[in-house]
Protein backbone atom coordinates (compact mmCIF):
# COMPACT_ATOMS: atom_id res chain seq x y z
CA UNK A 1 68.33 -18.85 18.99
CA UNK A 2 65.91 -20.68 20.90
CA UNK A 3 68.05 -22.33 23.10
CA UNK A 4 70.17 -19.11 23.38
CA UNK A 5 66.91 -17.23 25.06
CA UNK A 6 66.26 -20.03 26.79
CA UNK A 7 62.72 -21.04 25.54
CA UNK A 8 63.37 -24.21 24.46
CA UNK A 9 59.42 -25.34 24.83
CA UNK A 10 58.98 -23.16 21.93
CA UNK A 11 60.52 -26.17 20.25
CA UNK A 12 57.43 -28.25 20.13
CA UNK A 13 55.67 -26.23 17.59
CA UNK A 14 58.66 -26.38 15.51
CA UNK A 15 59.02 -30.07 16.30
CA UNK A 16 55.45 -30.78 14.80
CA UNK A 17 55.31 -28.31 12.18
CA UNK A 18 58.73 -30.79 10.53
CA UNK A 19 56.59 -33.25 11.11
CA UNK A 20 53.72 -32.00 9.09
CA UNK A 21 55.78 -30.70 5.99
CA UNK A 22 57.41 -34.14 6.28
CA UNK A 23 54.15 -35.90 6.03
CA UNK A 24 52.63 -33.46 3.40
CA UNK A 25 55.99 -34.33 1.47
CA UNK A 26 55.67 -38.26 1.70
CA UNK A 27 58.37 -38.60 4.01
CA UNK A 28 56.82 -40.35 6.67
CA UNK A 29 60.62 -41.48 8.31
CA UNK A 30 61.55 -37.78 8.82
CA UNK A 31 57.94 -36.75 9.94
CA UNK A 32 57.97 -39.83 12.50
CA UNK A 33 61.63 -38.79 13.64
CA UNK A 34 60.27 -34.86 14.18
CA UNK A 35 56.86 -35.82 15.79
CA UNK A 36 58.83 -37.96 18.37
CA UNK A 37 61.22 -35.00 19.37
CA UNK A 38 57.74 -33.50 19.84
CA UNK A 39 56.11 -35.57 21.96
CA UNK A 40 59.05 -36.17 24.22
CA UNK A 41 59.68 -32.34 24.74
CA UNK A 42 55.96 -32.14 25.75
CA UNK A 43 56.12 -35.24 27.91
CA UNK A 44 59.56 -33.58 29.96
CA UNK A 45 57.55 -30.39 30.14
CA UNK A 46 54.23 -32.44 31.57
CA UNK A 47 51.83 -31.84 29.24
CA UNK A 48 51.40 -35.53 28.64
CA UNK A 49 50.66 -36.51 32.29
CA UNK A 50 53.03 -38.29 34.39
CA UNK A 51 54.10 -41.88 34.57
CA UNK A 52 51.77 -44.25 32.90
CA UNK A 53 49.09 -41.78 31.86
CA UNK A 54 50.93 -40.84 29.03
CA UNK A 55 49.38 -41.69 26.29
CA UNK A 56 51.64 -43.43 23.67
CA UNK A 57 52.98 -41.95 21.35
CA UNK A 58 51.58 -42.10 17.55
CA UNK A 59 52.30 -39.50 14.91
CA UNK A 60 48.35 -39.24 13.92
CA UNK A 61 47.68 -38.45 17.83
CA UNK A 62 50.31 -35.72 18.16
CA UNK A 63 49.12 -34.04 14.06
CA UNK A 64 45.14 -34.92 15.26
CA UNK A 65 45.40 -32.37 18.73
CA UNK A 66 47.58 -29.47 16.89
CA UNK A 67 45.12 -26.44 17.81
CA UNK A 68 43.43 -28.53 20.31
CA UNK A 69 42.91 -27.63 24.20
CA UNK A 70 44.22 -31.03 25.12
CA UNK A 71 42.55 -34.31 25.60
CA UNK A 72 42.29 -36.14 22.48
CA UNK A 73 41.03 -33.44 20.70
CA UNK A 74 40.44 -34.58 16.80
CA UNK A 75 43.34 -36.92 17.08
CA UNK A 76 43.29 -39.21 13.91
CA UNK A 77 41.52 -37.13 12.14
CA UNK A 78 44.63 -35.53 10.55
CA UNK A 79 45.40 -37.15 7.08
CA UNK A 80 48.02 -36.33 4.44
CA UNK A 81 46.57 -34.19 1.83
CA UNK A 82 46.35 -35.81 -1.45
CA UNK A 83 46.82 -34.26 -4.93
């Protein structure tokens, strides 16, 4: 449906919500795989800069700025809960 309306960007909070249930489930492959699709749909859309100001991409720094205004925001801060 989202690609049928045409707002695909709304993807990138889908993206990284995978990627947290993935990580809050232990599977860290399938949370890495998600978090990526993330990152690159919000690098094609420019939020990530352009060339080589992107920052790289690691799955703590895209789960650390979710809520953020940008920047670095809390990124590492985000841990898998335990218990």
């Amino acid at each position: 449906m989202i690609r049928d309306e045409d707002i695909h960007p709304m993807l990138t909070d889908s993206y990284t919500m995978l990627a947290m249930l993935y990580m809050e489930t232990g599977e860290t492959q399938k949370a890495e795989e998600y978090g990526k699709k993330a990152w690159q749909l919000l690098a094609d859309l420019g939020f990530l800069g352009v060339g080589e100001e992107q920052p790289r991409f690691t799955l703590e720094r895209l789960l650390g700025n979710i809520g953020g205004l940008g920047g670095d925001g809390d990124a590492g801060k985000w841990r898998r809960r335990e218990g």
